[in-house]
N, C-alpha and C. Protein backbone atom coordinates (compact mmCIF):
# COMPACT_ATOMS: atom_id res chain seq x y z
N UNK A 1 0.85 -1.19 0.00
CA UNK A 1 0.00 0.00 0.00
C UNK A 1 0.88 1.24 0.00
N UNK A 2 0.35 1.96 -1.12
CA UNK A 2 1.22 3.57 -1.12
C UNK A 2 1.42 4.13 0.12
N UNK A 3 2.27 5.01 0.58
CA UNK A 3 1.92 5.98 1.78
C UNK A 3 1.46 7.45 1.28
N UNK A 4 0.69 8.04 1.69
CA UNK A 4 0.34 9.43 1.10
C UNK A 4 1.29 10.36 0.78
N UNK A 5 1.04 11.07 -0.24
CA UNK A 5 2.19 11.71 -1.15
C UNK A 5 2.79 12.90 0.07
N UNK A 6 1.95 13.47 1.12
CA UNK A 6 2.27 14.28 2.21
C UNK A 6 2.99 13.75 3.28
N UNK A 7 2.76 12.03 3.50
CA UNK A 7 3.53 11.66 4.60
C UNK A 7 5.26 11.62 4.14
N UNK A 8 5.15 11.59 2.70
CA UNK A 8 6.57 10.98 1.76
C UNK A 8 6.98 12.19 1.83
N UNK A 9 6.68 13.39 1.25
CA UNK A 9 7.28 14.55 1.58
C UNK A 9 7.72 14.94 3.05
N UNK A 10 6.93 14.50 4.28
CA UNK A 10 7.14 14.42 5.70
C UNK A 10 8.27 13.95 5.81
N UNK A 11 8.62 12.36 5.60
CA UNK A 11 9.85 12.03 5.61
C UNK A 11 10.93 12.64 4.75
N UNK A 12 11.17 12.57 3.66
CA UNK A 12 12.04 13.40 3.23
C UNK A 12 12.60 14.75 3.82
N UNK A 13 11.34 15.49 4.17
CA UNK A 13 11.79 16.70 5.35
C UNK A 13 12.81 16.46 6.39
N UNK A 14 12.05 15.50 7.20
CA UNK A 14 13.10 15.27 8.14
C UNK A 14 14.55 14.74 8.22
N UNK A 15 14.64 13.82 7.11
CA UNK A 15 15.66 13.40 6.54
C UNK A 15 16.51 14.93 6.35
N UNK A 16 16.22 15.76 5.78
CA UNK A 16 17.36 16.67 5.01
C UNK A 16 17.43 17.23 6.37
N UNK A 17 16.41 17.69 7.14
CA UNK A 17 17.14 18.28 8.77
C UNK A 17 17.97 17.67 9.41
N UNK A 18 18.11 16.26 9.65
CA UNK A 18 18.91 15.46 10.16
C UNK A 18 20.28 15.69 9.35
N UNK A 19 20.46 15.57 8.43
CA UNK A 19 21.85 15.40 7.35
C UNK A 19 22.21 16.89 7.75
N UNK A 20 21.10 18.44 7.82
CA UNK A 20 21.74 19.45 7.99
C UNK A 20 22.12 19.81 9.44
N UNK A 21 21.79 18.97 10.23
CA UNK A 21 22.36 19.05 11.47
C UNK A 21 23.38 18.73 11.82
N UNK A 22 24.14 17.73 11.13
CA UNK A 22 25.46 17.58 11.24
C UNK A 22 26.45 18.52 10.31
N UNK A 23 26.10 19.49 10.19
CA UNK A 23 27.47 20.80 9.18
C UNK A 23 26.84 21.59 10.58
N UNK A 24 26.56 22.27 11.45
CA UNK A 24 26.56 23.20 11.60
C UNK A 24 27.97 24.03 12.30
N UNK A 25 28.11 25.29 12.20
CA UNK A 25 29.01 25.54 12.19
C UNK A 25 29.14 25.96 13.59
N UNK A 26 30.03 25.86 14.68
CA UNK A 26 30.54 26.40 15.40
C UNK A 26 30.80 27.96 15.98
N UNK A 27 30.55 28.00 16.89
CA UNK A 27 31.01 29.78 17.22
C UNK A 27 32.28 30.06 16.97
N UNK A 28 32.62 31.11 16.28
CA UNK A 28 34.16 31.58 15.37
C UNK A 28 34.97 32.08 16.75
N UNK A 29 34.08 32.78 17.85
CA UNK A 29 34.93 33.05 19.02
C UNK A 29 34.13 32.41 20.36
N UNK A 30 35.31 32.14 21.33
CA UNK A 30 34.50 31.53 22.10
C UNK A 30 35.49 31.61 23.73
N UNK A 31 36.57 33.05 23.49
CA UNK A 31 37.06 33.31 24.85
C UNK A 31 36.89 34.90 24.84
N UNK A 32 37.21 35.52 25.42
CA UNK A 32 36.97 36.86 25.03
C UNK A 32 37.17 37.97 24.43
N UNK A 33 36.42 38.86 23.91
CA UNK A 33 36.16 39.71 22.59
C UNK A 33 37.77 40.78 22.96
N UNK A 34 37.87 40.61 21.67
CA UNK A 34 39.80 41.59 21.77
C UNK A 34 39.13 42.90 22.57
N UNK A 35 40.22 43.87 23.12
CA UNK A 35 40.00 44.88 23.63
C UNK A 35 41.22 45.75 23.06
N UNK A 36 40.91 47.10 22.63
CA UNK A 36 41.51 47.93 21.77
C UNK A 36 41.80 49.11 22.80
N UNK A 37 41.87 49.07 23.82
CA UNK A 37 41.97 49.72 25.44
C UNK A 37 43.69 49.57 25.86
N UNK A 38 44.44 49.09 24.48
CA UNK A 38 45.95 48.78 25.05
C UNK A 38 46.58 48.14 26.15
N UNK A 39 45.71 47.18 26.57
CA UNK A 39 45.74 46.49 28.27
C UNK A 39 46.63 47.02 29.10
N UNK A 40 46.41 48.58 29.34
CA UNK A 40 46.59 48.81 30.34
C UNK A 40 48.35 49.82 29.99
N UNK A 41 48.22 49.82 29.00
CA UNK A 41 49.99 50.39 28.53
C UNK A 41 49.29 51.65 27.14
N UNK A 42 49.98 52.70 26.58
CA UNK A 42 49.89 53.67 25.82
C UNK A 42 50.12 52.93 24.78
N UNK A 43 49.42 53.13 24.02
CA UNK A 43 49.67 52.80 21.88
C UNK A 43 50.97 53.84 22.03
N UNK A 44 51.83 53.05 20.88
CA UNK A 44 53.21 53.88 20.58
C UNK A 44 52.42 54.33 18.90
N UNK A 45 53.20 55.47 18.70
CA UNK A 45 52.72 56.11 17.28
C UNK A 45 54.19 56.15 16.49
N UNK A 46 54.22 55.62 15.50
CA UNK A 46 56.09 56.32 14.44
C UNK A 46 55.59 57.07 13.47
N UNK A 47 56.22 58.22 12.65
CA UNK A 47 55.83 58.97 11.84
C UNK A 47 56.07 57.75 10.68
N UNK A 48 55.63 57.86 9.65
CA UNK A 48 55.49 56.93 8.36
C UNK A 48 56.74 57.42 7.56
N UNK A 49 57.49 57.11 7.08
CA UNK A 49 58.74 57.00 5.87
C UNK A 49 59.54 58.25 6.59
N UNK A 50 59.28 58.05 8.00
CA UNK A 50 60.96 58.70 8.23
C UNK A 50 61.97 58.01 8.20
N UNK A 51 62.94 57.72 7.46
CA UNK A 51 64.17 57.16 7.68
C UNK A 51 65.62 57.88 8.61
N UNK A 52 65.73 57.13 9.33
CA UNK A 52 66.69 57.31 10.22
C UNK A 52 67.97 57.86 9.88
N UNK A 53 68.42 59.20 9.68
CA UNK A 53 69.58 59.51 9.30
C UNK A 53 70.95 59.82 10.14
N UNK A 54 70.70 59.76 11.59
CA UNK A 54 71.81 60.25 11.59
C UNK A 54 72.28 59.36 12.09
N UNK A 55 73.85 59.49 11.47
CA UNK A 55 75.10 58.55 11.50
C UNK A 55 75.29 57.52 12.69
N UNK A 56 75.31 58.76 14.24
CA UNK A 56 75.94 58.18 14.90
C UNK A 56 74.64 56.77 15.78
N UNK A 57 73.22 57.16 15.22
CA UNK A 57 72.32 55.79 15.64
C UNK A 57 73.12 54.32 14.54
N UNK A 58 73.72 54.73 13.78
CA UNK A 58 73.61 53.22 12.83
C UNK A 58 74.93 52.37 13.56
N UNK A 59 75.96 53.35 14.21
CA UNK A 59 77.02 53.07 14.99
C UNK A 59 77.27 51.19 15.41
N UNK A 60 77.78 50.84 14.45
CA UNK A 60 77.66 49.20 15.16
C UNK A 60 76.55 48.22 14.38
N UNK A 61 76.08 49.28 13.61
CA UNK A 61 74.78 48.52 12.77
C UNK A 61 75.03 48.31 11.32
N UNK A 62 75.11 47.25 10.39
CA UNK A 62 75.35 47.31 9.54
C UNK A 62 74.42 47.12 8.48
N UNK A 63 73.74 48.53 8.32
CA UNK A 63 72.47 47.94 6.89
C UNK A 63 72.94 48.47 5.92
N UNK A 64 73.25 49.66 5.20
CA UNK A 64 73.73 50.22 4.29
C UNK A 64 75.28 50.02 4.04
N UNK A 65 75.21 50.22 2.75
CA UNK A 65 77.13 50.12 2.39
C UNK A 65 77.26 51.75 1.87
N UNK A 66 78.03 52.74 2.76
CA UNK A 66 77.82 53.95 1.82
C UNK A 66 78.94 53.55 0.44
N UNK A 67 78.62 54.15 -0.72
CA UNK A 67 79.91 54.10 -1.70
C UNK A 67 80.34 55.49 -1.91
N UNK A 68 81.46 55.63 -2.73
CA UNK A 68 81.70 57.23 -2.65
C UNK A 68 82.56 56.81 -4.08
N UNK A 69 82.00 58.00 -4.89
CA UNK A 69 82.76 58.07 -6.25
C UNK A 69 83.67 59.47 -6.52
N UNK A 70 84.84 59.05 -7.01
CA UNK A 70 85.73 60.06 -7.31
C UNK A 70 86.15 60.43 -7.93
N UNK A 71 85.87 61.50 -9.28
CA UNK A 71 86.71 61.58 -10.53
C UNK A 71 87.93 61.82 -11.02
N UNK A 72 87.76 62.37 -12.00
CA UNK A 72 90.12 61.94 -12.14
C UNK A 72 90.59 63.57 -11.23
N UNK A 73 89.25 64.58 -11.56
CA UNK A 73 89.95 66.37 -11.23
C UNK A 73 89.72 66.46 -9.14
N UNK A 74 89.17 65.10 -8.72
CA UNK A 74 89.19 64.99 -7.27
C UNK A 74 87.94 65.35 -6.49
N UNK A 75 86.87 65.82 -7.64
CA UNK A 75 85.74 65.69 -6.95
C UNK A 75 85.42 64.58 -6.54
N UNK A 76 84.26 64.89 -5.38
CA UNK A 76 83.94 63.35 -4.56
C UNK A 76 82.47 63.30 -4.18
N UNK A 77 81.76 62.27 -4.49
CA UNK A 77 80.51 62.43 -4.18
C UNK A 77 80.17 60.94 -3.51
N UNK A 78 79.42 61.57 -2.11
CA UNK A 78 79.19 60.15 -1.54
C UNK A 78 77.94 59.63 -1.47
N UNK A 79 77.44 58.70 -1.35
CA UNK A 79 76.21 58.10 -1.66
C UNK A 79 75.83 56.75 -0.62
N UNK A 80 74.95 57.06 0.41
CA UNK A 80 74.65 56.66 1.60
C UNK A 80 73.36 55.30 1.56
N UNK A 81 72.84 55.88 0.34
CA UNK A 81 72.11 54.78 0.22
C UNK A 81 71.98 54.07 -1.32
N UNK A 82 72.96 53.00 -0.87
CA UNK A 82 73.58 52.65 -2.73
C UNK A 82 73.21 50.88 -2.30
N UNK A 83 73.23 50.15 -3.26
CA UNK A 83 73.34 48.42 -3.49
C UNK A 83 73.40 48.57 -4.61
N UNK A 84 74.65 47.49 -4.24
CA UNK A 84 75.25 46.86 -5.59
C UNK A 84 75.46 45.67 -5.69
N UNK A 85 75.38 45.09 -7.41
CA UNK A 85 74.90 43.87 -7.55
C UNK A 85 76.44 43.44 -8.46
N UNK A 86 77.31 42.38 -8.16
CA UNK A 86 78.60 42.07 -9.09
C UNK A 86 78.51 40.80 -9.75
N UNK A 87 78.88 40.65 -11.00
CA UNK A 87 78.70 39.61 -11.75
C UNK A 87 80.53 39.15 -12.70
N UNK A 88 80.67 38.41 -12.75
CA UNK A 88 82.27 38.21 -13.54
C UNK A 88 82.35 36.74 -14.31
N UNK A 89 82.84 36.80 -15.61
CA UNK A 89 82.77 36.01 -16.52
C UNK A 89 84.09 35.11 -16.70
N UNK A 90 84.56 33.87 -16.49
CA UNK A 90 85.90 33.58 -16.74
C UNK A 90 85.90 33.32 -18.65
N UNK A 91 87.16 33.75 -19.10
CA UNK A 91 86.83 33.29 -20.88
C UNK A 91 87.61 32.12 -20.65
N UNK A 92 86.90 30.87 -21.58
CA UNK A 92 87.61 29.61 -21.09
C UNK A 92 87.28 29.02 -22.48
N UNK A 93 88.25 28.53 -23.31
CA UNK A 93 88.14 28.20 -24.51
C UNK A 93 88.70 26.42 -24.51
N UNK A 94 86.93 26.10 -24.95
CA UNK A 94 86.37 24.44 -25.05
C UNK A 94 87.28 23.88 -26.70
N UNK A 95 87.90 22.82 -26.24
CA UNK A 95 88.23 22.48 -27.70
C UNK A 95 88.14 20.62 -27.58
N UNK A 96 87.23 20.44 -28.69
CA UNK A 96 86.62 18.70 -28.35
C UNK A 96 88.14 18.00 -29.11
N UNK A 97 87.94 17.00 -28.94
CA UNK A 97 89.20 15.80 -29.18
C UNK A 97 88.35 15.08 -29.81
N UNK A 98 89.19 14.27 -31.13
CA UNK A 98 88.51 13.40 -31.86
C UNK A 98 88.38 12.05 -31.38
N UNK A 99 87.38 11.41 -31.21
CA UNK A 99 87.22 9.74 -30.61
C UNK A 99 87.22 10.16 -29.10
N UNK A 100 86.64 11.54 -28.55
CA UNK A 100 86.94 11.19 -27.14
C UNK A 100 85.33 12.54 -26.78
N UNK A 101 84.96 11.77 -25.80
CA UNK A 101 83.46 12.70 -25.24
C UNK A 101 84.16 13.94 -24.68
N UNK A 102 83.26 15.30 -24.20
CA UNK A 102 83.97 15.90 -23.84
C UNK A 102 84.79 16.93 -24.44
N UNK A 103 85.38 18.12 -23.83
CA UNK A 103 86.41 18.84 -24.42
C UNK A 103 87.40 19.02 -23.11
N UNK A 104 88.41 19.73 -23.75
CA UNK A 104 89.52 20.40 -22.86
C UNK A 104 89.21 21.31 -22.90
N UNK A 105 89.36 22.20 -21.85
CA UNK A 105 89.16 23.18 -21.45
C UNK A 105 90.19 23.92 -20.68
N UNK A 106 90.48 25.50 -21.63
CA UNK A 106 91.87 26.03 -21.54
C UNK A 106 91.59 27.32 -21.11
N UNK A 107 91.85 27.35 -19.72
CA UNK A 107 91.81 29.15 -18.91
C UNK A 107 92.40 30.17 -19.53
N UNK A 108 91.71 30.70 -20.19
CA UNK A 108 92.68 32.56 -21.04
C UNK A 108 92.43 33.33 -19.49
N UNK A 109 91.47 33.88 -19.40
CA UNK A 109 91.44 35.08 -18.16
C UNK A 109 90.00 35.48 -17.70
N UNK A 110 89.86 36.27 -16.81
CA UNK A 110 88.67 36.14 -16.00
C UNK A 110 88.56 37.87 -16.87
N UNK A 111 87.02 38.14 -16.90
CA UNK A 111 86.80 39.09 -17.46
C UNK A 111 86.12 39.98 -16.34
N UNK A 112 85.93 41.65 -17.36
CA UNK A 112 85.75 42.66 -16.50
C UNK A 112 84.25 42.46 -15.66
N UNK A 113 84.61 42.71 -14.59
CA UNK A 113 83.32 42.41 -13.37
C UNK A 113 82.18 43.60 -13.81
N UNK A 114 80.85 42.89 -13.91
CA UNK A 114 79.39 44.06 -14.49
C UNK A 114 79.32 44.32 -12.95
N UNK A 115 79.06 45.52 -12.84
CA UNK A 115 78.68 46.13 -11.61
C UNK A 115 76.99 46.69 -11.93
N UNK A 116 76.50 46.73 -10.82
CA UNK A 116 74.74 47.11 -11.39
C UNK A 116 74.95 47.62 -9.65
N UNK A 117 74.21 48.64 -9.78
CA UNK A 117 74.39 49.46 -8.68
C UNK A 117 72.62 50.40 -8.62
N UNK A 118 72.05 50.31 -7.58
CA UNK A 118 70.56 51.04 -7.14
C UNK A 118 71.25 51.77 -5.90
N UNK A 119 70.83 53.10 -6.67
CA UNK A 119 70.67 54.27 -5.39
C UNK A 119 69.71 54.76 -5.21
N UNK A 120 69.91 55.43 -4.12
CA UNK A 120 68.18 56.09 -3.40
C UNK A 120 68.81 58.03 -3.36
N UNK A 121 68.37 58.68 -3.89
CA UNK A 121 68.51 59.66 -3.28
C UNK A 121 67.42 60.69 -2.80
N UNK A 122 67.39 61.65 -2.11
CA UNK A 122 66.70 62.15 -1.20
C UNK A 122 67.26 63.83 -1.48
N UNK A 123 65.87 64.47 -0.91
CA UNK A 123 66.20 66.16 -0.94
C UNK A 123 66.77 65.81 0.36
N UNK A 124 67.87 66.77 0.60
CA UNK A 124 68.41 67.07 1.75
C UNK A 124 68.82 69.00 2.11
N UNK A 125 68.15 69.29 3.10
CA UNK A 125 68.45 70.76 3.10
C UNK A 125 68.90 70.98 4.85
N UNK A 126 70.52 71.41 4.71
CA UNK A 126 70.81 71.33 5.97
C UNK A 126 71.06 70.50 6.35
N UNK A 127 70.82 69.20 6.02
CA UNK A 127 71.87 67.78 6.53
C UNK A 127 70.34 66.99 6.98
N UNK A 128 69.06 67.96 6.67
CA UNK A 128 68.14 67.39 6.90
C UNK A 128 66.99 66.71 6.05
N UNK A 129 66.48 65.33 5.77
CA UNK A 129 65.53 65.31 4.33
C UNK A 129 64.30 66.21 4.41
N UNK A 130 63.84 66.31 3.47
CA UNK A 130 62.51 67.25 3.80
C UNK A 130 62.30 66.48 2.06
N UNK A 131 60.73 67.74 2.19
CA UNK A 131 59.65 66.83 1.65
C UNK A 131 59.71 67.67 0.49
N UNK A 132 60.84 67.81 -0.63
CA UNK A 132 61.46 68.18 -2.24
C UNK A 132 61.75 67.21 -2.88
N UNK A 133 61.48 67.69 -3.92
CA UNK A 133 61.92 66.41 -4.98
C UNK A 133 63.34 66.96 -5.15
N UNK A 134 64.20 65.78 -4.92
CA UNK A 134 65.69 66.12 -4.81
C UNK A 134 66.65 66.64 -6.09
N UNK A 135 66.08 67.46 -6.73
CA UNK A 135 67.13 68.14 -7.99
C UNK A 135 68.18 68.42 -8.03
N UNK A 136 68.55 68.88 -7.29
CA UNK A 136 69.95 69.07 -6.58
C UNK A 136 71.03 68.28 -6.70
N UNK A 137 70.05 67.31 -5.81
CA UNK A 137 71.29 66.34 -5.51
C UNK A 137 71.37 64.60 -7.04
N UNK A 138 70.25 65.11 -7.54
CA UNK A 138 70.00 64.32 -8.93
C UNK A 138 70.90 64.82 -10.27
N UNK A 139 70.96 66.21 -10.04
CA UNK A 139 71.61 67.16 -11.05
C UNK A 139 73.58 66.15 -10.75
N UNK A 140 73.64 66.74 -9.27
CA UNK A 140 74.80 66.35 -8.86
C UNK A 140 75.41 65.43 -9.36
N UNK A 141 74.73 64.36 -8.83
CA UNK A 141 74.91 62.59 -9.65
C UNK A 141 75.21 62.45 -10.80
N UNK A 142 74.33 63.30 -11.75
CA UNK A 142 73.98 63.19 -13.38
C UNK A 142 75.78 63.62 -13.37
N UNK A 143 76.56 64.67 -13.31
CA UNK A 143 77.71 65.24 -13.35
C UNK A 143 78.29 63.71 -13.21
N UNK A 144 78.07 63.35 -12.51
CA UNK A 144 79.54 61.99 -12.15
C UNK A 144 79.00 61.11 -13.03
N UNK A 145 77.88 60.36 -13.23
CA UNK A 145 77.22 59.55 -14.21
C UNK A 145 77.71 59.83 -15.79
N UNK A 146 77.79 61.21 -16.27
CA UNK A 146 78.44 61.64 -17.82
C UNK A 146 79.61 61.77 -17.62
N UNK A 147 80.40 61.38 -16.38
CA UNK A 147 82.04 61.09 -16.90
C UNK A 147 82.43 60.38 -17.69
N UNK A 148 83.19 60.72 -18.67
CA UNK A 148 83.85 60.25 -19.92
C UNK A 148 84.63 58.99 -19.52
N UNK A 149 85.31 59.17 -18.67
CA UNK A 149 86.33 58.54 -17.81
C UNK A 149 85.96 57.85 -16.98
N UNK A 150 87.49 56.92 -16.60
CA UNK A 150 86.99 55.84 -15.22
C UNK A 150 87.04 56.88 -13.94
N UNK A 151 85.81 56.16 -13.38
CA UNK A 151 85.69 56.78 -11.92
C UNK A 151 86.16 55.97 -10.77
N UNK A 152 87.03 56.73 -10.13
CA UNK A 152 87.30 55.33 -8.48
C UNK A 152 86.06 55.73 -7.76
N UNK A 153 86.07 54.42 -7.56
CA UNK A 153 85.04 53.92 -6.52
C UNK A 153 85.65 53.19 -5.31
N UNK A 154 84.60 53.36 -4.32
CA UNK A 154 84.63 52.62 -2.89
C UNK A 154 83.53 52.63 -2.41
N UNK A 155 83.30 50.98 -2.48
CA UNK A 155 82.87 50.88 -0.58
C UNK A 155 82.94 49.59 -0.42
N UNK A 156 82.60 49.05 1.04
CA UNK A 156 83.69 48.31 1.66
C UNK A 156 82.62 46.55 0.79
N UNK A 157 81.60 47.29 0.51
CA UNK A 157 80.95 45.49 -0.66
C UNK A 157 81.89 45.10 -1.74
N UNK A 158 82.22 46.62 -2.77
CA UNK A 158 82.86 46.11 -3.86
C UNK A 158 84.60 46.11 -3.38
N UNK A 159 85.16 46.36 -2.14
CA UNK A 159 86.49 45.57 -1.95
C UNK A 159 86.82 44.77 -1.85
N UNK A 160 85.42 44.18 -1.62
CA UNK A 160 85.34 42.68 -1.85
C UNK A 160 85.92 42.09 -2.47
N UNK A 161 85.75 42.77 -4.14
CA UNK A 161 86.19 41.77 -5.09
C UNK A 161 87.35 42.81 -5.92
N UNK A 162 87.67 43.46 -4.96
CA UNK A 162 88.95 44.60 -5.42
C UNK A 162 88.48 45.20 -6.74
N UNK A 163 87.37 45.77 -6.49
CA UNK A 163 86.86 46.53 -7.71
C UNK A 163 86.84 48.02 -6.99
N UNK A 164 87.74 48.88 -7.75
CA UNK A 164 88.52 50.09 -7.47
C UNK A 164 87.74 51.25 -8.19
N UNK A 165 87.76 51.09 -9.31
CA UNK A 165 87.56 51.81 -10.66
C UNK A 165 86.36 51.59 -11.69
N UNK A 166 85.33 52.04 -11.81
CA UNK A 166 84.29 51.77 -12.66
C UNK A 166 83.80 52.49 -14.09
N UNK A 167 83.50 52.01 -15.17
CA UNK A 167 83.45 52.78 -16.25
C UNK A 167 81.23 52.43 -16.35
N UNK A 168 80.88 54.09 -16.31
CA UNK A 168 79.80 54.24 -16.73
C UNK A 168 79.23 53.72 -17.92
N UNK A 169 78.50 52.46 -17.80
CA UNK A 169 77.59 51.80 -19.43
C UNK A 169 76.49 52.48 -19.80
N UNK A 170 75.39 52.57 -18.41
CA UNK A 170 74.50 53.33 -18.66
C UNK A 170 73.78 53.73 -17.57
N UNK A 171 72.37 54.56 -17.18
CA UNK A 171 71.67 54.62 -16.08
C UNK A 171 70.28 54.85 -15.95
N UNK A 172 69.54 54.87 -15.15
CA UNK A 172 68.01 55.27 -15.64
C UNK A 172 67.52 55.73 -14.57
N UNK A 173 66.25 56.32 -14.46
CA UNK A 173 65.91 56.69 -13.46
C UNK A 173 63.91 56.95 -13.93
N UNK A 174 63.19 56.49 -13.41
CA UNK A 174 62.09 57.07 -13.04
C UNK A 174 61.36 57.21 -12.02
N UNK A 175 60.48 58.49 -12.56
CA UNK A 175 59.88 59.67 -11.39
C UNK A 175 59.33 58.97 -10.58
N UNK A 176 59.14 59.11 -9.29
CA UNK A 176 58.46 58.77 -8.44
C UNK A 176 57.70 60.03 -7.96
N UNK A 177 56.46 60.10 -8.29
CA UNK A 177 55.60 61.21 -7.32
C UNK A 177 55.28 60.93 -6.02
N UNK A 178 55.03 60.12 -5.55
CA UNK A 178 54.19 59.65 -4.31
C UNK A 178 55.34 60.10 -2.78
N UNK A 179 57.30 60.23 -3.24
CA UNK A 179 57.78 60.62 -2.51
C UNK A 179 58.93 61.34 -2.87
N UNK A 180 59.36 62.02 -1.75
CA UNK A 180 60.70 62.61 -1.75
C UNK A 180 62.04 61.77 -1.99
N UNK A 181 61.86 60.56 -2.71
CA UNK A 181 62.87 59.49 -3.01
C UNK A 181 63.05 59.51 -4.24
N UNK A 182 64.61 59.39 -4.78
CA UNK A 182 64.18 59.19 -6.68
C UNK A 182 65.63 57.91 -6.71
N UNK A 183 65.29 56.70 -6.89
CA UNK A 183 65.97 55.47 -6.95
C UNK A 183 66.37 55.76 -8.58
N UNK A 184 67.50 55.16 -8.59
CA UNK A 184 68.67 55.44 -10.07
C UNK A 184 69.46 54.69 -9.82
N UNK A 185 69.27 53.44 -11.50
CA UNK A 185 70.14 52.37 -11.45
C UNK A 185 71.14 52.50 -12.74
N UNK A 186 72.22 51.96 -12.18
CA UNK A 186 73.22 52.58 -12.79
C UNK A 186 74.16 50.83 -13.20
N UNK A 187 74.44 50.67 -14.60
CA UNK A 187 75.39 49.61 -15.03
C UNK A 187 76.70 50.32 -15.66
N UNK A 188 77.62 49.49 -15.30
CA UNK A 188 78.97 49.99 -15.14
C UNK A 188 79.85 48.67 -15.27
N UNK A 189 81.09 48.43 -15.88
CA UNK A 189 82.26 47.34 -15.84
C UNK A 189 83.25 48.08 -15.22
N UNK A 190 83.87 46.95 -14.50
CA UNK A 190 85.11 47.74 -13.74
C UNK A 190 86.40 47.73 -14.90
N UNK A 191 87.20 48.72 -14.24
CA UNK A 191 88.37 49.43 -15.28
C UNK A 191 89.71 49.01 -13.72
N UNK A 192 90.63 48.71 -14.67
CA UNK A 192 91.63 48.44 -14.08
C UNK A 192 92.87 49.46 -14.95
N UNK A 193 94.41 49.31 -14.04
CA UNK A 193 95.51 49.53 -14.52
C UNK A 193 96.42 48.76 -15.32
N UNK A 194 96.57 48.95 -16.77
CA UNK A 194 97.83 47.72 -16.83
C UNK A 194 99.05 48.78 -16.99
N UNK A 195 100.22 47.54 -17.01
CA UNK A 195 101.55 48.13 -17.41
C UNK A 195 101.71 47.37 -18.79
N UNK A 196 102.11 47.78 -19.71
CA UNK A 196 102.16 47.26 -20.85
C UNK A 196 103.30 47.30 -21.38
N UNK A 197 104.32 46.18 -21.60
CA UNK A 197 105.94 46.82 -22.08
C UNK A 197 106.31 46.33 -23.38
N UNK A 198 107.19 46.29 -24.00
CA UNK A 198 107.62 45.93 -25.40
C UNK A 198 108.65 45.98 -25.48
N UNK A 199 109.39 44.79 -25.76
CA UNK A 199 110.74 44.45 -25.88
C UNK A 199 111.24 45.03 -27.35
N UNK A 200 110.36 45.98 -28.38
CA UNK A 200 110.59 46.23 -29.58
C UNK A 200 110.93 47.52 -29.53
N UNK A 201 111.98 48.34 -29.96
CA UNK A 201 112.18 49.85 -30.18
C UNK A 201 112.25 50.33 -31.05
């Protein structure tokens, strides 16, 4: 005998309550509600993109490498917030052998080290940053950047790899509106001294 089409829908009802009674979800909190009252101590406040300039706080701290560039007439320009990136190529000339896997491989010389270098510079008026777009001190840079010539360089990353002397490849720079920062990356190969003699007169 059928059961009535209302009792069949009855069951089915209850059926899907039962199945939805097992998902239910849990209370998301269940110790007590955060309190924004600082328990009992002052909120500290920092001004936003002040960077810390003076010297004698970094004393013992090592985040920055300053570099300082110097041209041939003895100007000197130093640069406090620089990274640099070094790369060096050995030339090594592969020559295969017949009936044998493999080549020999014959050391000529290690080639000139790519230097890639990101600076930050900043308006500074009075030894202090303030809130200019730094022309000044961008103009400045640009002067050492169109040297014709090798520039000595220092700082204590690239003594690393006794890279002294750098020759300008190229540089770029774009605007940043949003701050008083204008980042400028700069590629460069290092330049060395030779002595060159000749037994011919």
């Amino acid at each position: 005998m059928k059961l009535p089409v209302s009792i069949s829908f009855m069951a089915l009802g209850a059926a899907q309550f039962a199945a939805k009674s097992l998902v239910w979800f849990k209370p998301g909190r269940t110790g007590e509600a955060p309190s924004w009252e600082g328990r009992g101590a002052d909120i500290t406040t920092h001004e936003i993109g002040a960077p810390i300039t003076d010297r004698s706080y970094w004393e013992g701290r090592y985040a920055l490498c300053t570099l300082t560039l110097r041209r041939e007439d003895g100007a000197e320009l130093e640069i406090t917030d620089a990274v640099a990136a070094v790369s060096r190529e050995r030339r090594i000339v592969s020559t295969g052998l017949v009936g044998r896997d493999g080549t020999v491989k014959e050391y000529i010389n290690a080639g000139d080290w790519a230097v890639n270098i990101v600076v930050g510079v900043q308006a500074l008026r009075g030894g202090v940053i303030t809130d200019d777009y730094p022309d000044e001190e961008m103009r400045r840079l640009c002067e050492f950047l169109e040297e014709k010539k090798p520039l000595e360089v220092y700082s204590a990353f690239l003594d690393i790899f006794d890279i002294t002397k750098i020759v300008i490849k190229s540089y770029s720079a774009t605007q940043a509106t949003e701050s008083n920062y204008q980042a400028v990356s700069i590629s460069a190969v290092s330049d060395e001294d030779y002595d060159i003699y000749s037994n011919e007169y």
